[in-house]
PDB file of N, CA and C in Angstrom:
ATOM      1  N   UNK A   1      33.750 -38.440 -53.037  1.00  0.00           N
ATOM      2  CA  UNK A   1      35.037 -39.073 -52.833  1.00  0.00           C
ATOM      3  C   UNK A   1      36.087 -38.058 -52.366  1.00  0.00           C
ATOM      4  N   UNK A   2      36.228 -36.853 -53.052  1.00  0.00           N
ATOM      5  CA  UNK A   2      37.161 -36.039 -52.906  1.00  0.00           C
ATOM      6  C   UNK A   2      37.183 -35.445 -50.895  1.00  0.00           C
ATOM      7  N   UNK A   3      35.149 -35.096 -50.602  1.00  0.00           N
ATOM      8  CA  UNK A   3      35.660 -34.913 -49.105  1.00  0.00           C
ATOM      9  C   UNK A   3      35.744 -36.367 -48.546  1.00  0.00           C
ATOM     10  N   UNK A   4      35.820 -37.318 -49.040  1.00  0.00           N
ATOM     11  CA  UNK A   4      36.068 -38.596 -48.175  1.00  0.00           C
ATOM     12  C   UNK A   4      37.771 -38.168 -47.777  1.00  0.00           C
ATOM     13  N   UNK A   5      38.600 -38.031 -49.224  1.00  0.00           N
ATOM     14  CA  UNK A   5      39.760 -37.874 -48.632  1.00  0.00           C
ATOM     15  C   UNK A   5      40.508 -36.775 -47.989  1.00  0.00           C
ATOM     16  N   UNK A   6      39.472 -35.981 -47.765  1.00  0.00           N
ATOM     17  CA  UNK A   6      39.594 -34.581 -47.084  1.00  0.00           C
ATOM     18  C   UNK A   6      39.424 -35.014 -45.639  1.00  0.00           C
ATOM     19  N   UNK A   7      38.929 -35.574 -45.052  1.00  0.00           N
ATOM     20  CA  UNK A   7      38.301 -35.989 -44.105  1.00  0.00           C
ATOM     21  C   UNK A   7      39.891 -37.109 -42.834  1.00  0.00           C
ATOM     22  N   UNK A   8      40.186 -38.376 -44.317  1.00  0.00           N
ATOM     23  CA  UNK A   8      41.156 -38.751 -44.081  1.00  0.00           C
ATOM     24  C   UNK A   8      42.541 -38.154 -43.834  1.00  0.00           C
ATOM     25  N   UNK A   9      42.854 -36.759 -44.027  1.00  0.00           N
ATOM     26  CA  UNK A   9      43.849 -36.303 -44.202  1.00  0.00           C
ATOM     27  C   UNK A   9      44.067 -35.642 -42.854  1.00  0.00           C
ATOM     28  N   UNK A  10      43.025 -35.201 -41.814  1.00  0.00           N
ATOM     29  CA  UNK A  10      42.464 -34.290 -41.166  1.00  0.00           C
ATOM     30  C   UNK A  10      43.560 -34.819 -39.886  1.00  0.00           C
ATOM     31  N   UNK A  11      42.902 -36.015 -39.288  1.00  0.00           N
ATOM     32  CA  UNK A  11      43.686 -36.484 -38.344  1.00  0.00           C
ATOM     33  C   UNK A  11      45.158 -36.780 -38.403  1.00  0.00           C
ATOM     34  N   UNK A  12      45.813 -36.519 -39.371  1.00  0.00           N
ATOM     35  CA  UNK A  12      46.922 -36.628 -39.219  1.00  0.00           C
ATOM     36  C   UNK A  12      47.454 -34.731 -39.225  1.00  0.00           C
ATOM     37  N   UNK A  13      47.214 -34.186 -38.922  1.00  0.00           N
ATOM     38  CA  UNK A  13      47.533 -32.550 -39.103  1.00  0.00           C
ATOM     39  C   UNK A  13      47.844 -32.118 -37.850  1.00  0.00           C
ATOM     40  N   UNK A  14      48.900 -32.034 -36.975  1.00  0.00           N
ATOM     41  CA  UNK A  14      48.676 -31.353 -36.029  1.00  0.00           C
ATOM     42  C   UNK A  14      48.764 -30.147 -35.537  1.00  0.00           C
ATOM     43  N   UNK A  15      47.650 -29.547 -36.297  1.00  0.00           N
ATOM     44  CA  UNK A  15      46.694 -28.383 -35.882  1.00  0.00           C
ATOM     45  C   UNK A  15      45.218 -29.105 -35.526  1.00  0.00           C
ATOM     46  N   UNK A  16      45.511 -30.233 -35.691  1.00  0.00           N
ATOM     47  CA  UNK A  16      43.914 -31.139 -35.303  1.00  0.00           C
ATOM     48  C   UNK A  16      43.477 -31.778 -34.335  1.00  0.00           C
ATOM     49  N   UNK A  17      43.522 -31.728 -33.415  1.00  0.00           N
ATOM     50  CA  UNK A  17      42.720 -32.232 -32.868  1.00  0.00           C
ATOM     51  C   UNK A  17      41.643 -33.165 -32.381  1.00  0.00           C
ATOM     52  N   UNK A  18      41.490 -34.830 -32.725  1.00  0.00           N
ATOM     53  CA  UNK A  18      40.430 -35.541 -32.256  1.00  0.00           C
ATOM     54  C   UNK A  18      39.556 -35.316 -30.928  1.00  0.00           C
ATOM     55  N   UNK A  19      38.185 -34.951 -30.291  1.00  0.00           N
ATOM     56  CA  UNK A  19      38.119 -34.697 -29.535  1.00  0.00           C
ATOM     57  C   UNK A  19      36.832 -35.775 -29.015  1.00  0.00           C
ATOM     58  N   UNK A  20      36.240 -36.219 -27.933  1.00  0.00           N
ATOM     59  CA  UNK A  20      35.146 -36.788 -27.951  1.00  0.00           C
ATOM     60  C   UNK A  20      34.964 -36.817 -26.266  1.00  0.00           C
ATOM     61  N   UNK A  21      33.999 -37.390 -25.426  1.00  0.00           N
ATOM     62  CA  UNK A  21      33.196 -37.557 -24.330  1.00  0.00           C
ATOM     63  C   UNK A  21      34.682 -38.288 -23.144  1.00  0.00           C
ATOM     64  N   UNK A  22      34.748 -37.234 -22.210  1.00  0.00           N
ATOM     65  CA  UNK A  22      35.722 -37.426 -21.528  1.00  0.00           C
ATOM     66  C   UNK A  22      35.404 -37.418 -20.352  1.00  0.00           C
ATOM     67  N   UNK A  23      36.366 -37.392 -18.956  1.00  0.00           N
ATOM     68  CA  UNK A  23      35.727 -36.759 -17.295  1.00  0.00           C
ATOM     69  C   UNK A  23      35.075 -35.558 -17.790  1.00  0.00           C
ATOM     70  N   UNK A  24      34.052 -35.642 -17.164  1.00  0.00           N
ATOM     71  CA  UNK A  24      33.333 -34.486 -16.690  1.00  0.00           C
ATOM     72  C   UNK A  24      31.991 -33.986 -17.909  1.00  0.00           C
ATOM     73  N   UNK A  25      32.355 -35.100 -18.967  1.00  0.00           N
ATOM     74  CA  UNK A  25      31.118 -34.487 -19.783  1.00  0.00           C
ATOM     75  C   UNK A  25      29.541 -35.101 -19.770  1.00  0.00           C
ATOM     76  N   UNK A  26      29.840 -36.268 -19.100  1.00  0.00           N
ATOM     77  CA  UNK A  26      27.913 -36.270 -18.380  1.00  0.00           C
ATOM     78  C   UNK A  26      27.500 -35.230 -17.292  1.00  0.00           C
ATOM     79  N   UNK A  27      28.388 -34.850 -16.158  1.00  0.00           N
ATOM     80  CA  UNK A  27      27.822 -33.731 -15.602  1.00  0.00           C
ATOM     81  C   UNK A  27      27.611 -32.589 -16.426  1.00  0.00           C
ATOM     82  N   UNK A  28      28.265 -31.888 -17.601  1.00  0.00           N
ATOM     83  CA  UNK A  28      28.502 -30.776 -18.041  1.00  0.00           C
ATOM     84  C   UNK A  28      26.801 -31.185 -19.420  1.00  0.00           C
ATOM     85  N   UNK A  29      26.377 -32.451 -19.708  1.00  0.00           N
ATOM     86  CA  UNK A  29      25.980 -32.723 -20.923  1.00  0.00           C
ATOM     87  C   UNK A  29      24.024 -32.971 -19.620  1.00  0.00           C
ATOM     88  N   UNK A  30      24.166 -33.311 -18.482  1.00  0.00           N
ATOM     89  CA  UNK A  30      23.200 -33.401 -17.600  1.00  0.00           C
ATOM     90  C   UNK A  30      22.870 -31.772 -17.588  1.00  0.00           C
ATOM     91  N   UNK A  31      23.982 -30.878 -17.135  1.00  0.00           N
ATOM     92  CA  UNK A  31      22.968 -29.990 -17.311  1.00  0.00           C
ATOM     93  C   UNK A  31      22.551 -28.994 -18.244  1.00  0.00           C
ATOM     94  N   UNK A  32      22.632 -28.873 -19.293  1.00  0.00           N
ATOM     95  CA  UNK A  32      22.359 -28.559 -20.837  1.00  0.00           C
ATOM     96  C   UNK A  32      20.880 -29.518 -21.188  1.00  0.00           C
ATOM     97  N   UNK A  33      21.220 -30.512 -20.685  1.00  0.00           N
ATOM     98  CA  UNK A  33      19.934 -31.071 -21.278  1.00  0.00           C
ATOM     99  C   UNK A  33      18.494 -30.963 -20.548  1.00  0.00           C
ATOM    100  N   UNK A  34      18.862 -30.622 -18.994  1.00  0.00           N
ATOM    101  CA  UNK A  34      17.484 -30.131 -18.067  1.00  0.00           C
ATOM    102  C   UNK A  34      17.006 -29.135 -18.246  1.00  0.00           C
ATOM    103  N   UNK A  35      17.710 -27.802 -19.545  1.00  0.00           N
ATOM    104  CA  UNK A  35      17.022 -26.986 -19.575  1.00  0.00           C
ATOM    105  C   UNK A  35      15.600 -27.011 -20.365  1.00  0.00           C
ATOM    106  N   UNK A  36      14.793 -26.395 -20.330  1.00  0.00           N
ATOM    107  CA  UNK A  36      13.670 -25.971 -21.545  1.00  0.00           C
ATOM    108  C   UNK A  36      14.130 -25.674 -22.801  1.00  0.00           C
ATOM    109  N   UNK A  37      13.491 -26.078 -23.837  1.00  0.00           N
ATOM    110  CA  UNK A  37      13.732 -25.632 -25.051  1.00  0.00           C
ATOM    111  C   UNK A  37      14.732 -26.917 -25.960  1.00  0.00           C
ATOM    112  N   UNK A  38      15.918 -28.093 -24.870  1.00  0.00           N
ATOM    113  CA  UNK A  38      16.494 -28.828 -25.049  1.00  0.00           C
ATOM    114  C   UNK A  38      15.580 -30.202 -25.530  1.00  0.00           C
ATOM    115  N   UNK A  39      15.401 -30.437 -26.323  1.00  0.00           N
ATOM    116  CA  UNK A  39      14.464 -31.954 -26.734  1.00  0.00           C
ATOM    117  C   UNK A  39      14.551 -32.300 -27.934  1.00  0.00           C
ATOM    118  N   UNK A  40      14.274 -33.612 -28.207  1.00  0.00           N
ATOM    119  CA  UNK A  40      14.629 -33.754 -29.735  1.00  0.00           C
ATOM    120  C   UNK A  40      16.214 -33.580 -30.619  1.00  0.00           C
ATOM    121  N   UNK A  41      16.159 -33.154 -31.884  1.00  0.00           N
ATOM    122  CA  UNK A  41      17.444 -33.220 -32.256  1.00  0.00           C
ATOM    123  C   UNK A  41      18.093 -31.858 -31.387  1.00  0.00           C
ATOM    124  N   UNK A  42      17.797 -31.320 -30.570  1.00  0.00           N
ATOM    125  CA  UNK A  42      18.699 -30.394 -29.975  1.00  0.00           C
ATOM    126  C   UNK A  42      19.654 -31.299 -28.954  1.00  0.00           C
ATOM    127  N   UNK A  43      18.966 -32.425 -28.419  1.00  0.00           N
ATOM    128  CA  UNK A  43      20.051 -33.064 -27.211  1.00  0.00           C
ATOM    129  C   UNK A  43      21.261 -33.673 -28.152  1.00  0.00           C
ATOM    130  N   UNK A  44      20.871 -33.761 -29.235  1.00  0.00           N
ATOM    131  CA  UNK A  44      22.348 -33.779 -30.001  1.00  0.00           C
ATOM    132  C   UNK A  44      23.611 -32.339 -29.885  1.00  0.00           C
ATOM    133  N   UNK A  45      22.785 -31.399 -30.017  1.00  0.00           N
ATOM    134  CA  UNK A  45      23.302 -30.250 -30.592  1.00  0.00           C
ATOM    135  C   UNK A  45      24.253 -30.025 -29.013  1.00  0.00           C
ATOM    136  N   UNK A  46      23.279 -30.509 -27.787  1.00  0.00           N
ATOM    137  CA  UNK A  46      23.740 -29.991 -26.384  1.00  0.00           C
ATOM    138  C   UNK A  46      24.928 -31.165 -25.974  1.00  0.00           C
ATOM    139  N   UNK A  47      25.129 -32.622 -26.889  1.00  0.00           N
ATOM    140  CA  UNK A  47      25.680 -33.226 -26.956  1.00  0.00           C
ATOM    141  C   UNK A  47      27.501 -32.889 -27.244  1.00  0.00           C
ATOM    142  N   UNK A  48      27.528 -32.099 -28.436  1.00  0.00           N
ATOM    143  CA  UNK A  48      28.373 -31.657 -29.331  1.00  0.00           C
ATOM    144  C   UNK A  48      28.932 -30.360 -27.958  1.00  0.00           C
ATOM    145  N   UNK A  49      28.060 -29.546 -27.397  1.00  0.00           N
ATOM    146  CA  UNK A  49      28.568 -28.858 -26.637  1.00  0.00           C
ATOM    147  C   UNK A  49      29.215 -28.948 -25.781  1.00  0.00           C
ATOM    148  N   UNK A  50      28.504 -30.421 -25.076  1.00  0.00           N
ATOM    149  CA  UNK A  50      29.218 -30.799 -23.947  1.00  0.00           C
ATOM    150  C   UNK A  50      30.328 -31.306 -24.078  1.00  0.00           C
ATOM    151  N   UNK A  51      30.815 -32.084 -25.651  1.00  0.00           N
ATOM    152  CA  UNK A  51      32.245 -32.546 -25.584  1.00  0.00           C
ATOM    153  C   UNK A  51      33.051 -30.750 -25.659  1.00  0.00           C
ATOM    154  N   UNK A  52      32.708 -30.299 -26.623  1.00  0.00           N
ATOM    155  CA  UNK A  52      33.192 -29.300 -26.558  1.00  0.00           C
ATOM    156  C   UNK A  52      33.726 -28.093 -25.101  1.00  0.00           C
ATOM    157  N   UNK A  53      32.883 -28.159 -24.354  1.00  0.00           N
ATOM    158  CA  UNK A  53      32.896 -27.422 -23.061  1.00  0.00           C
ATOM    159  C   UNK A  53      33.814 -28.635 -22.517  1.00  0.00           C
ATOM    160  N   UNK A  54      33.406 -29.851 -22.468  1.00  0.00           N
ATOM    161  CA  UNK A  54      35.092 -30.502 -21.461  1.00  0.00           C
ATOM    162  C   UNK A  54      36.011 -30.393 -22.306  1.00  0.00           C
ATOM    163  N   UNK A  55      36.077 -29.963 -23.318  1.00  0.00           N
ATOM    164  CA  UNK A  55      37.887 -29.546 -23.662  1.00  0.00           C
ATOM    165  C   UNK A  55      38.425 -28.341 -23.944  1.00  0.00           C
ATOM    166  N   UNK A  56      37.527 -27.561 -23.376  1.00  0.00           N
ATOM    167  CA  UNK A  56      37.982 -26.260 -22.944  1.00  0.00           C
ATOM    168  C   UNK A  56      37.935 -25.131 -24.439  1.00  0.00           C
ATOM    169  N   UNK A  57      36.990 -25.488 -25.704  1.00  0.00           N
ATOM    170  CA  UNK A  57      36.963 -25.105 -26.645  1.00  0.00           C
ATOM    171  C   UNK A  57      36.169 -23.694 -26.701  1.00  0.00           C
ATOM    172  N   UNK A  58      36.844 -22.935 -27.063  1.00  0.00           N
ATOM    173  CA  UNK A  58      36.786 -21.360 -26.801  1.00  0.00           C
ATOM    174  C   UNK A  58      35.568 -20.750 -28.182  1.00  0.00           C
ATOM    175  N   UNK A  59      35.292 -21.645 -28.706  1.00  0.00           N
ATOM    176  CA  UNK A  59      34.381 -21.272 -29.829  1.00  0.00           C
ATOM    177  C   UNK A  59      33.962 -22.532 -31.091  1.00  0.00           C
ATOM    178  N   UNK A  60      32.622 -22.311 -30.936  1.00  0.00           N
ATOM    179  CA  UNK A  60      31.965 -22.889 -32.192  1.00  0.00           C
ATOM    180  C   UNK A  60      31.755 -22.733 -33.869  1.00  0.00           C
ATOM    181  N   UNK A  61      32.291 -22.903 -34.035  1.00  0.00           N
ATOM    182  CA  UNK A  61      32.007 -22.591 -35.570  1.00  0.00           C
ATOM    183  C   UNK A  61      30.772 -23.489 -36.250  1.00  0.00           C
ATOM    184  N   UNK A  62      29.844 -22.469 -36.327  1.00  0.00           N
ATOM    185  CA  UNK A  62      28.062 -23.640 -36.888  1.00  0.00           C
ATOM    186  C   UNK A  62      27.389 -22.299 -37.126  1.00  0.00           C
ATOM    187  N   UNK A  63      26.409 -23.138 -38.670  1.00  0.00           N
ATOM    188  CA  UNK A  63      25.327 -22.053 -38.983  1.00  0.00           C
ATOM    189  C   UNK A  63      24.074 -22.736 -38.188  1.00  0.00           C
ATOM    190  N   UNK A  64      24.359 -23.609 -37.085  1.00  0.00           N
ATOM    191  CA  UNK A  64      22.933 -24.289 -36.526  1.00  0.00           C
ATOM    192  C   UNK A  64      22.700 -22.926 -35.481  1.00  0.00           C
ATOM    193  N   UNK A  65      21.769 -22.816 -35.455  1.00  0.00           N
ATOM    194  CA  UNK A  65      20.842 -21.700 -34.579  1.00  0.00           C
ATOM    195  C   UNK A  65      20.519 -22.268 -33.542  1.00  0.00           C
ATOM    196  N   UNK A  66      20.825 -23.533 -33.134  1.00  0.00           N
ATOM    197  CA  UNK A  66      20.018 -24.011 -32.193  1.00  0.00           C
ATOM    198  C   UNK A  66      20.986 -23.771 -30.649  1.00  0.00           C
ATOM    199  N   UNK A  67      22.545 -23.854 -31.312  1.00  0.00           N
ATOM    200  CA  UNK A  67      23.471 -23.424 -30.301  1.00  0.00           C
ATOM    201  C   UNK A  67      23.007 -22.397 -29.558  1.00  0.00           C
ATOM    202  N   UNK A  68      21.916 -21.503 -29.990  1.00  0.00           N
ATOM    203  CA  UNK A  68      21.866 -20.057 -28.955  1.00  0.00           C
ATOM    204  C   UNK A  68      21.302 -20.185 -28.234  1.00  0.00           C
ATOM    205  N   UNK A  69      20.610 -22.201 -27.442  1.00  0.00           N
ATOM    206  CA  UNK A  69      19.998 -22.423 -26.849  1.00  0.00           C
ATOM    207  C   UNK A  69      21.087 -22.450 -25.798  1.00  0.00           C
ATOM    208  N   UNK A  70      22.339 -22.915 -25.676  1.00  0.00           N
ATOM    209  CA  UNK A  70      23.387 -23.087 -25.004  1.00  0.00           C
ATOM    210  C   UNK A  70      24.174 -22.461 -25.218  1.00  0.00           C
ATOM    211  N   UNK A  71      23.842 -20.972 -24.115  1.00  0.00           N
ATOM    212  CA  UNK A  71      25.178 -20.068 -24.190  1.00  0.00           C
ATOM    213  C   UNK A  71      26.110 -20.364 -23.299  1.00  0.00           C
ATOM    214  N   UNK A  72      26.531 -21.501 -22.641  1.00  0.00           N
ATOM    215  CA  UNK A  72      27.683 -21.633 -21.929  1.00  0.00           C
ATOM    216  C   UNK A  72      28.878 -21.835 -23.196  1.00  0.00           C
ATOM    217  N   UNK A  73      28.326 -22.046 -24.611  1.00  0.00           N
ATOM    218  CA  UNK A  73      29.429 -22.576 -25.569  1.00  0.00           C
ATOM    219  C   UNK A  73      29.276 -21.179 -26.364  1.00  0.00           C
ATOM    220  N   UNK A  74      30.473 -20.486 -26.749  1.00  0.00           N
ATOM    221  CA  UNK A  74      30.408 -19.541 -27.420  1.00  0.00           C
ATOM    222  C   UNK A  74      30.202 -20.143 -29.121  1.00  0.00           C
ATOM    223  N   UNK A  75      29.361 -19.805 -29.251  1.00  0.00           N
ATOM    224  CA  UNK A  75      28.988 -20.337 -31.204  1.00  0.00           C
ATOM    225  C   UNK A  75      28.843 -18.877 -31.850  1.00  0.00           C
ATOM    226  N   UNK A  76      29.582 -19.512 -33.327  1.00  0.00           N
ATOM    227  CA  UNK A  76      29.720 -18.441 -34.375  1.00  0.00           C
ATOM    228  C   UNK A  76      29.758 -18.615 -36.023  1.00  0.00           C
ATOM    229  N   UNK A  77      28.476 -17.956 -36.604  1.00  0.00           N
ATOM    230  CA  UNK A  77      28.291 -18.540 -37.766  1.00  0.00           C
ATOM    231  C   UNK A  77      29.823 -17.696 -38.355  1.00  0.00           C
ATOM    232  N   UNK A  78      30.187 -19.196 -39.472  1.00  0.00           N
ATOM    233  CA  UNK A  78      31.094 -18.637 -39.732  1.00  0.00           C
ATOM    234  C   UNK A  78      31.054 -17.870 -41.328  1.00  0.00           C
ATOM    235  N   UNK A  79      30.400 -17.795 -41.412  1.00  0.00           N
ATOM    236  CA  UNK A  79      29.702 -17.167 -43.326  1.00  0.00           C
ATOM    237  C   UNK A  79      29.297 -16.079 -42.589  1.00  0.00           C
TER     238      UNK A  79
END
Protein backbone atom coordinates (compact mmCIF):
# COMPACT_ATOMS: atom_id res chain seq x y z
CA UNK A 1 0.00 0.00 0.00
CA UNK A 2 2.56 2.42 1.15
CA UNK A 3 4.47 2.17 -2.62
CA UNK A 4 0.95 2.30 -4.09
CA UNK A 5 0.92 5.80 -2.63
CA UNK A 6 4.38 6.51 -3.53
CA UNK A 7 3.67 5.89 -6.94
CA UNK A 8 0.48 8.24 -6.79
CA UNK A 9 2.36 11.11 -5.56
CA UNK A 10 5.00 10.88 -8.41
CA UNK A 11 3.06 12.51 -11.21
CA UNK A 12 2.21 15.33 -9.62
CA UNK A 13 6.08 16.50 -8.82
CA UNK A 14 7.48 18.59 -11.25
CA UNK A 15 10.75 17.14 -11.31
CA UNK A 16 8.66 14.27 -13.06
CA UNK A 17 8.16 13.64 -15.87
CA UNK A 18 5.44 11.17 -17.62
CA UNK A 19 7.07 9.82 -20.62
CA UNK A 20 5.80 7.13 -23.24
CA UNK A 21 5.93 6.14 -27.30
CA UNK A 22 6.01 9.32 -29.33
CA UNK A 23 7.27 10.56 -33.23
CA UNK A 24 10.00 8.75 -33.97
CA UNK A 25 9.95 5.80 -31.56
CA UNK A 26 8.99 2.88 -34.01
CA UNK A 27 11.88 3.89 -36.20
CA UNK A 28 14.28 4.29 -33.16
CA UNK A 29 12.43 0.84 -31.39
CA UNK A 30 12.75 -1.01 -35.36
CA UNK A 31 16.15 -0.69 -35.05
CA UNK A 32 17.14 -2.02 -31.58
CA UNK A 33 15.07 -4.79 -32.21
CA UNK A 34 16.89 -6.14 -35.69
CA UNK A 35 19.82 -6.55 -33.78
CA UNK A 36 21.12 -10.14 -32.53
CA UNK A 37 20.94 -10.98 -29.11
CA UNK A 38 17.33 -8.78 -29.04
CA UNK A 39 14.41 -11.60 -28.51
CA UNK A 40 12.19 -12.50 -25.95
CA UNK A 41 11.84 -10.42 -22.77
CA UNK A 42 14.70 -8.22 -24.11
CA UNK A 43 12.25 -6.55 -26.91
CA UNK A 44 10.74 -5.22 -23.83
CA UNK A 45 13.92 -3.98 -22.38
CA UNK A 46 14.70 -2.40 -26.23
CA UNK A 47 11.12 -1.14 -25.81
CA UNK A 48 11.82 1.00 -22.61
CA UNK A 49 14.89 2.29 -24.60
CA UNK A 50 13.28 3.37 -27.37
CA UNK A 51 10.80 5.58 -25.40
CA UNK A 52 13.64 6.66 -23.64
CA UNK A 53 16.03 7.58 -26.69
CA UNK A 54 12.87 9.68 -28.25
CA UNK A 55 12.98 11.88 -25.30
CA UNK A 56 16.26 12.62 -25.35
CA UNK A 57 17.03 10.80 -21.86
CA UNK A 58 20.68 11.10 -21.05
CA UNK A 59 20.77 8.01 -18.74
CA UNK A 60 19.29 4.85 -17.38
CA UNK A 61 19.08 4.02 -14.10
CA UNK A 62 18.58 -0.24 -13.99
CA UNK A 63 20.31 -3.20 -12.37
CA UNK A 64 18.92 -5.12 -15.70
CA UNK A 65 22.10 -6.24 -17.58
CA UNK A 66 20.35 -6.70 -20.48
CA UNK A 67 20.57 -2.81 -21.34
CA UNK A 68 24.33 -3.52 -22.38
CA UNK A 69 22.67 -5.06 -25.28
CA UNK A 70 21.68 -1.42 -26.34
CA UNK A 71 24.41 0.92 -26.12
CA UNK A 72 22.76 3.70 -27.95
CA UNK A 73 21.01 4.26 -24.24
CA UNK A 74 23.51 5.11 -21.67
CA UNK A 75 22.45 2.62 -18.56
CA UNK A 76 23.70 2.72 -15.01
CA UNK A 77 23.37 0.44 -12.15
CA UNK A 78 22.49 2.56 -9.62
CA UNK A 79 23.65 0.47 -6.26
Amino acid sequence: MQAWQQLEVWPASPANRLIGETEGFFEIMGELVKRPGVQGAIVHDARVAAICLAHGAEVLLTRDRDFDLLPELNSRNPF
